[in-house]
C-alpha atoms as a PDB file:
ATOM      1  CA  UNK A   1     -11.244  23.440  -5.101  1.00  0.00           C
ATOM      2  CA  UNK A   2      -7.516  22.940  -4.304  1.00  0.00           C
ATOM      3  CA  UNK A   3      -6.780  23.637  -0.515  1.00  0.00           C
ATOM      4  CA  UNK A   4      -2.987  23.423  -0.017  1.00  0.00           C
ATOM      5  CA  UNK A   5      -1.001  23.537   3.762  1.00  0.00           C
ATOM      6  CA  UNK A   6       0.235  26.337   3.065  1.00  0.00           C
ATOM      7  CA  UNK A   7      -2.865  28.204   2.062  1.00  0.00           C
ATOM      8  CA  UNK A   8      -4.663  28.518   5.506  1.00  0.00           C
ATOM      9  CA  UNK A   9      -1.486  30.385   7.641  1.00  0.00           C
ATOM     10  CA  UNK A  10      -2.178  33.408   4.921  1.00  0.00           C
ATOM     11  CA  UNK A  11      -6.007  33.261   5.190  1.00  0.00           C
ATOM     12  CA  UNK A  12      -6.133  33.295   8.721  1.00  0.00           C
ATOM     13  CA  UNK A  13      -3.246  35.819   9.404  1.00  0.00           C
ATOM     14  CA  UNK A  14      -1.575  32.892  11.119  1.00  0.00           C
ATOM     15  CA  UNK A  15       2.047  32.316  10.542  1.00  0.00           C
ATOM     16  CA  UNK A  16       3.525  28.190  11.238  1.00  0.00           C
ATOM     17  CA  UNK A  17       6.322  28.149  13.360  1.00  0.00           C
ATOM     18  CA  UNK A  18       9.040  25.890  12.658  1.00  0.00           C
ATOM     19  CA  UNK A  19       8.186  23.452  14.755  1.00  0.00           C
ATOM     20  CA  UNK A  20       4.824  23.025  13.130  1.00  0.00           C
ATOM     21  CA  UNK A  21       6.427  23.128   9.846  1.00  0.00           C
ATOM     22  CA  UNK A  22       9.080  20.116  11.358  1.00  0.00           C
ATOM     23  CA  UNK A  23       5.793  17.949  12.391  1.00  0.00           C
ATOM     24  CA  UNK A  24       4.030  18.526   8.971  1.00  0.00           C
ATOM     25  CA  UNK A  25       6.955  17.600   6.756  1.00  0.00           C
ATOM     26  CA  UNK A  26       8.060  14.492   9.038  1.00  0.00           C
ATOM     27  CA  UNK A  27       4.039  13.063   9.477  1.00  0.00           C
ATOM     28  CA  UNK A  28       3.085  13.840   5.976  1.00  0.00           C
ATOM     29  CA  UNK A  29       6.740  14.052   4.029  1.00  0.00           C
ATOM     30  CA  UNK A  30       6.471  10.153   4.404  1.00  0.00           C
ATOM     31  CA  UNK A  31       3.814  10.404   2.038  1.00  0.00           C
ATOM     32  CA  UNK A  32       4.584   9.737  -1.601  1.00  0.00           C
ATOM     33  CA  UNK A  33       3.260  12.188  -4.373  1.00  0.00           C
ATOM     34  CA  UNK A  34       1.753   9.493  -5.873  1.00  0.00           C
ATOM     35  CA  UNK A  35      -0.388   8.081  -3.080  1.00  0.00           C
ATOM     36  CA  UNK A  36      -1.502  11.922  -2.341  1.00  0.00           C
ATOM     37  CA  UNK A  37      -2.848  12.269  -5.905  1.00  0.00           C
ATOM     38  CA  UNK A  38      -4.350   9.185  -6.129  1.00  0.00           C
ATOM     39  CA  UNK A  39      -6.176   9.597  -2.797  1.00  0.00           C
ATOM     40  CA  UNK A  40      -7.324  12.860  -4.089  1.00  0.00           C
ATOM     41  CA  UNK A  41      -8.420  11.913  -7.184  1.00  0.00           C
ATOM     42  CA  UNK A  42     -10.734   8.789  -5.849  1.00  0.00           C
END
């Protein structure tokens, strides 16, 4: 099952606000594709 960020806003009705959006991409922007695959894929 793939659960993305931007999956839950449309399931719940809830919409991010750009601040949200701001935190997300700065705490978990810093993280590379690579380590986010391989941490799913352990």
């Amino acid at each position: 099952m793939t659960t993305r960020i931007a999956d839950k806003p449309t399931r719940s009705g809830y919409k991010w606000t750009p601040e949200e959006l701001e935190y997300v991409s700065t705490h978990y922007g810093l993280v590379s594709d690579k380590t986010i695959a391989r941490n799913l894929n352990r």
